[in-house]
Protein backbone atom coordinates (compact mmCIF):
# COMPACT_ATOMS: atom_id res chain seq x y z
CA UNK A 1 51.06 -47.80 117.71
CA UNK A 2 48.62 -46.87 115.09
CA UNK A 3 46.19 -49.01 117.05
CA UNK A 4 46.48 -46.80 119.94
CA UNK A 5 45.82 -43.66 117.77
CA UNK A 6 42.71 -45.67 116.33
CA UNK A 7 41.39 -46.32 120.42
CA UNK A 8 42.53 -42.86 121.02
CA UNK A 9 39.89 -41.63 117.91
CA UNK A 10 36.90 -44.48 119.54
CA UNK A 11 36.96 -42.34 122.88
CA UNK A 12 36.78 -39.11 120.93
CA UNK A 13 33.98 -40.29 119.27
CA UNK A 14 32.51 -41.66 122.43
CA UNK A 15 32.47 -38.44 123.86
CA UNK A 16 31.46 -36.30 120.62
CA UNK A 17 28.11 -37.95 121.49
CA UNK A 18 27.59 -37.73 124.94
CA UNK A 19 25.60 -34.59 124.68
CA UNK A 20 23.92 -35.36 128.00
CA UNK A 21 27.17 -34.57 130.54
CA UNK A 22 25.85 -30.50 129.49
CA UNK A 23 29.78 -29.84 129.19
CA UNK A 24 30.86 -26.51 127.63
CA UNK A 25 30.44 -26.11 123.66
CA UNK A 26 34.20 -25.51 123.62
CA UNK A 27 34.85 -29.36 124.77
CA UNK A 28 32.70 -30.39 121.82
CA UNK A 29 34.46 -28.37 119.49
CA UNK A 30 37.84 -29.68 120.96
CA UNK A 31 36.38 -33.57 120.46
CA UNK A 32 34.28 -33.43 116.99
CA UNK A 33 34.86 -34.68 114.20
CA UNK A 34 37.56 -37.61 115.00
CA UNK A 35 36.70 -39.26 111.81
CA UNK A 36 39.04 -37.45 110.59
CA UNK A 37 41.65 -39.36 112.75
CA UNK A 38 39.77 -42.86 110.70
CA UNK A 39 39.65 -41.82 107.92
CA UNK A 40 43.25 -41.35 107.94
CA UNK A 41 44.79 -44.44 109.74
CA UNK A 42 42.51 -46.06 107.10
CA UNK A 43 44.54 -44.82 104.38
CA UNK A 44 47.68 -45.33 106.18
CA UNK A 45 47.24 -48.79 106.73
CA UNK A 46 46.18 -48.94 102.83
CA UNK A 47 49.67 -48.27 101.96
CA UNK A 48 51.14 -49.51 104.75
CA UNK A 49 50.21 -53.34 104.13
CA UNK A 50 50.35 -52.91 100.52
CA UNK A 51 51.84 -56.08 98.62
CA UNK A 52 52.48 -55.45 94.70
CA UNK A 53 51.60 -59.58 94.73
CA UNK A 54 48.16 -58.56 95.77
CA UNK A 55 45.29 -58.26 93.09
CA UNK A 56 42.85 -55.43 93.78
CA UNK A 57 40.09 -58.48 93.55
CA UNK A 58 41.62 -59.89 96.41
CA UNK A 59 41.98 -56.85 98.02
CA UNK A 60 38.40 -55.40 97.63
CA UNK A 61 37.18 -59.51 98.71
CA UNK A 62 38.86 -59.41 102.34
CA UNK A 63 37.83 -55.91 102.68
CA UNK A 64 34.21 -56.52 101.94
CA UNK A 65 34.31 -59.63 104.17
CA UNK A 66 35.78 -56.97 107.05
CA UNK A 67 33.53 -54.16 106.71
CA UNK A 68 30.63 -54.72 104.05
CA UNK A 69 29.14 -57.76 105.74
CA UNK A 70 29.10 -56.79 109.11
CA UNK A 71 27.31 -53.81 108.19
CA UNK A 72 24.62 -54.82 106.63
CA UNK A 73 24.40 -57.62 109.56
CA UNK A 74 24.09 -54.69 111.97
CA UNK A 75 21.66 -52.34 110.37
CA UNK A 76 19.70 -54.40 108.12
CA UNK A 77 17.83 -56.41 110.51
CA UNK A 78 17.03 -53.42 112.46
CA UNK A 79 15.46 -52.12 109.65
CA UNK A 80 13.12 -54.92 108.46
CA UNK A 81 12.14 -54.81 111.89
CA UNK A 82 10.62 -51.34 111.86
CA UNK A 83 9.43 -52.24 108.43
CA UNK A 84 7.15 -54.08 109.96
CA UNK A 85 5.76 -52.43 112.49
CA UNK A 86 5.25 -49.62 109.60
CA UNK A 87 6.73 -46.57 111.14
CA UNK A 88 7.76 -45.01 108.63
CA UNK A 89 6.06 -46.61 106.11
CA UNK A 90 8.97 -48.29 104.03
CA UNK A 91 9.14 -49.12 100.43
CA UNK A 92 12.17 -52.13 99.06
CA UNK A 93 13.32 -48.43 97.71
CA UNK A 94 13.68 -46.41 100.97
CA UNK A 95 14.98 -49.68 102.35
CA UNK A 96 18.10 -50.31 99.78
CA UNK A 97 18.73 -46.53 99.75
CA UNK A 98 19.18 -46.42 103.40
CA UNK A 99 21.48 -49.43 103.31
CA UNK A 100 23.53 -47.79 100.54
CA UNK A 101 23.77 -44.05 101.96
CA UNK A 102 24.11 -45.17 105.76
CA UNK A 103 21.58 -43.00 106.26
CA UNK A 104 17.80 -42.38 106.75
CA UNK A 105 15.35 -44.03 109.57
CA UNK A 106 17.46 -45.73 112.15
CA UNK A 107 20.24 -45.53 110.54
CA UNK A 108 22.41 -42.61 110.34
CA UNK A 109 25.09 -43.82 112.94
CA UNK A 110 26.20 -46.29 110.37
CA UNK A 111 27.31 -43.36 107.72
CA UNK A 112 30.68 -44.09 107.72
CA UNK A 113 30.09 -47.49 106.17
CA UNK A 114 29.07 -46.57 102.81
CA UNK A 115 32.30 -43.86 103.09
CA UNK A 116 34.99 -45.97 104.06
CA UNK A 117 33.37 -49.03 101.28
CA UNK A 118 33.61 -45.91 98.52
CA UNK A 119 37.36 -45.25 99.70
CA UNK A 120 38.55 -49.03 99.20
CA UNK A 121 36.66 -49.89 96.30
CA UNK A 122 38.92 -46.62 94.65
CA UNK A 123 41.71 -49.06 95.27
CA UNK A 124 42.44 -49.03 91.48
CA UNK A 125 43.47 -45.33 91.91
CA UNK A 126 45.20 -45.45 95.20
CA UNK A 127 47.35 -48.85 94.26
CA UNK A 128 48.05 -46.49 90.68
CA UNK A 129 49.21 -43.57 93.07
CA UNK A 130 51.10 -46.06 95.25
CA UNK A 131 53.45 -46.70 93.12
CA UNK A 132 54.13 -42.52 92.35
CA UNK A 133 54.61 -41.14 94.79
CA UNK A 134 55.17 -37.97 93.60
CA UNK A 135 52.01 -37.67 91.88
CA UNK A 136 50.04 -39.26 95.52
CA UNK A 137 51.69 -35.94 96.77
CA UNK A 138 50.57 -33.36 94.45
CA UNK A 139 47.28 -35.26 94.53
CA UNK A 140 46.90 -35.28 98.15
CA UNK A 141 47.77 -31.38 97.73
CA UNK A 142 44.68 -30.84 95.70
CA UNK A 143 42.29 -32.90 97.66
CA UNK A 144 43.32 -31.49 101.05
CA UNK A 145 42.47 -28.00 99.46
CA UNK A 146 39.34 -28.95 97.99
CA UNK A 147 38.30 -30.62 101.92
CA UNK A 148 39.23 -27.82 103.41
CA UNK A 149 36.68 -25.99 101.40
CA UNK A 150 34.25 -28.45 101.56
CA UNK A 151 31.65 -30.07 104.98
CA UNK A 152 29.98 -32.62 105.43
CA UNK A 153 26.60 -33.04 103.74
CA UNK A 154 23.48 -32.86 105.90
CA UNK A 155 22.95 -35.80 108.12
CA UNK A 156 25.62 -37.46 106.82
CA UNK A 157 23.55 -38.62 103.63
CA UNK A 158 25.12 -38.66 100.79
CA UNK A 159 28.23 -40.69 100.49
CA UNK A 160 29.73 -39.63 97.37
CA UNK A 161 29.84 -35.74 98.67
CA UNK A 162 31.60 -37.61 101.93
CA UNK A 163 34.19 -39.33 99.75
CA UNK A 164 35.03 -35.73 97.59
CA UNK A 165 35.26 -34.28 101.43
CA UNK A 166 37.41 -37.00 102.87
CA UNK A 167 39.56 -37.94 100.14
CA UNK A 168 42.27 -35.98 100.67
CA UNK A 169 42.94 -37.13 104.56
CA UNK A 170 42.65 -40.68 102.69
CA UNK A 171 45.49 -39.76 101.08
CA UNK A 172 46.98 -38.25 103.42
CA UNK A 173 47.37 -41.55 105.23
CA UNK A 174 48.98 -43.23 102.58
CA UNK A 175 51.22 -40.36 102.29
CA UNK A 176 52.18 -40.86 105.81
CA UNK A 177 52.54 -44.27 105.52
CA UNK A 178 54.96 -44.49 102.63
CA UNK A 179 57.47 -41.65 104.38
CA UNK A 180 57.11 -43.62 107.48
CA UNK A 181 60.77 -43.95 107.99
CA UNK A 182 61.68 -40.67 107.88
CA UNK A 183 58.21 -39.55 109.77
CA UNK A 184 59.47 -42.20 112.87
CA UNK A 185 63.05 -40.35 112.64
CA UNK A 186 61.28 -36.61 112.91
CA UNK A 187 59.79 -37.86 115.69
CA UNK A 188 63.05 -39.00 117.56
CA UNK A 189 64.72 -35.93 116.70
CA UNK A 190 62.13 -33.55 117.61
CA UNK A 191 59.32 -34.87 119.63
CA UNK A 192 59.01 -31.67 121.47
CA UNK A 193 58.87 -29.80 118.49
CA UNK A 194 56.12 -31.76 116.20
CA UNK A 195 53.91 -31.98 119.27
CA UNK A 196 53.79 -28.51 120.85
CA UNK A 197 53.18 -27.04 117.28
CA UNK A 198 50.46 -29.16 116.26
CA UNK A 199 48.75 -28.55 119.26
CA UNK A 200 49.14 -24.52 119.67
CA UNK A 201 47.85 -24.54 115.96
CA UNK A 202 44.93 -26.72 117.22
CA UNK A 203 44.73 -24.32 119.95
CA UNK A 204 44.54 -21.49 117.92
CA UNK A 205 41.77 -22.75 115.28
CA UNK A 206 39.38 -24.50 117.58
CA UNK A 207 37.78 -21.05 119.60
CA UNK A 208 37.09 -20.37 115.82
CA UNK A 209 35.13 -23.38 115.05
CA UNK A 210 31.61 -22.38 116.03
CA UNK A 211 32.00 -19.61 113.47
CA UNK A 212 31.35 -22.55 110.30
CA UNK A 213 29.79 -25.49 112.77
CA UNK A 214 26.67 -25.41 111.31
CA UNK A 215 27.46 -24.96 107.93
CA UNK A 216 27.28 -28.65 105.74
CA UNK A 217 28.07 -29.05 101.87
CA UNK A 218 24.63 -27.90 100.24
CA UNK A 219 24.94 -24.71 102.27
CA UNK A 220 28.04 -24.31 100.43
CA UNK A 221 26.70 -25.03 96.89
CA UNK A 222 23.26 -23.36 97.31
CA UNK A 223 24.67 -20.16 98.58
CA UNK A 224 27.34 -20.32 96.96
CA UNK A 225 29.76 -19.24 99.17
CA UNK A 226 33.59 -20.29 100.75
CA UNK A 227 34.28 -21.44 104.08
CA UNK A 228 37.56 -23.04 105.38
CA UNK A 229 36.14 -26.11 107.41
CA UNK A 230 38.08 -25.23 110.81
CA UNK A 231 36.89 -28.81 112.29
CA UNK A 232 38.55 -30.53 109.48
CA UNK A 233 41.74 -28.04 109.77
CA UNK A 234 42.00 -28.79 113.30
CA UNK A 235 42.26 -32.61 113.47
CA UNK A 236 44.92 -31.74 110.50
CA UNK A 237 46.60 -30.02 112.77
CA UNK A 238 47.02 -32.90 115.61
CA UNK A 239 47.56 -36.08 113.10
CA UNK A 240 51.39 -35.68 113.31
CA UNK A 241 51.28 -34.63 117.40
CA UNK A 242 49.55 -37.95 118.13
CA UNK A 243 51.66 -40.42 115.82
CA UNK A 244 54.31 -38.82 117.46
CA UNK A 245 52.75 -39.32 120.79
CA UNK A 246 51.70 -42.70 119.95
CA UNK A 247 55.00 -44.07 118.59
């Protein structure tokens, strides 16, 4: 059922972009931002297929064969391509820095690449808070606060500020994941309940979103200021609706 949620998050995403339908800014704010929804089945699935038998070279070698490789197959020959033709004029610098950020000429659609390769090769730490879960909870804790306080950097560019942003939904997913059990019997017992709350808080946040949409991470540091990130907060809010759904 996860892989319904993870089709669910593709048409989201689909229509996040579709700019040209001229729909009201209020069904963008309602459909932005389902990386969220990713980002978090990612970690889920982390935890959830976790074997103590598996070696975190192993782990990080079937990954990279899954998500590294086909990457640079899709945007690297692109690239070379407008190399040379010489618009912009690219250096073997511009070029690998593009590759490594998932962002620049051409390329920005592919940020999520470089995010998602940061989150799995911090296997180490995840399999080490796997295995206490009491400290993945207090950690998730933290890193959900410091998202929540933290956007996106501009254009996507800069995958390490990405990872500090997303970590905490990461986590979040493994949390999920290894209280599956008793999140599958919540469910059962009160469908109703788990969905109609997540989605009136939803409800409630997105009118609000437009308020902080333009704001990105170096608005944050340079003018030094605090924001909640309301996007972020509500696709928090509808994770548990839609497993629920889902399932």
């Amino acid at each position: 059922y996860m892989n319904d949620f993870r089709g669910f998050a593709i048409i989201l995403v689909v229509l996040t972009h579709m700019h040209t339908l001229a729909l009201p800014e209020m069904f963008y704010y309602a459909v932005q931002n389902a990386s969220v929804f990713f980002i978090f089945i990612s970690g889920f699935f982390v935890r959830y297929l976790y074997r103590e038998t598996e070696t975190t070279m192993t782990f990080w070698r079937r990954k990279a064969l899954r998500i590294v490789v086909p990457y640079l197959a899709a945007c690297i020959p692109g690239l070379l391509l407008v190399w040379r033709h010489g618009t912009p004029p690219f250096s073997m610098k511009y070029l690998v820095g593009t590759i490594a950020t998932g962002a620049g000429h051409l390329n920005n659609a592919h940020w999520f690449a470089p995010l998602i390769t940061l989150m799995l090769a911090a296997y180490p730490l995840w399999r080490l808070l796997m295995q206490r879960p009491r400290m993945l909870a207090t950690a998730t804790a933290v890193a959900l606060a410091v998202g929540l306080l933290t956007f996106r950097p501009r254009w996507n560019g800069n995958p390490l500020f990405n990872f500090v942003h997303f970590a905490g939904v990461f986590m979040a997913g493994m949390l999920a994941a290894h209280h599956h059990d008793a999140l599958i019997s919540l469910f059962r017992r009160r469908f109703w309940a788990v969905v109609s709350a997540g989605v009136a808080l939803w409800a409630l946040t997105t009118p609000f979103i437009g308020r902080v949409w333009t704001l990105n991470i170096e608005d944050i540091l340079e003018r030094r200021m605090v924001a909640v990130n309301l996007p972020l907060l509500a696709k928090l809010w509808l994770i548990l609706p839609l497993m629920a759904v889902f399932h």
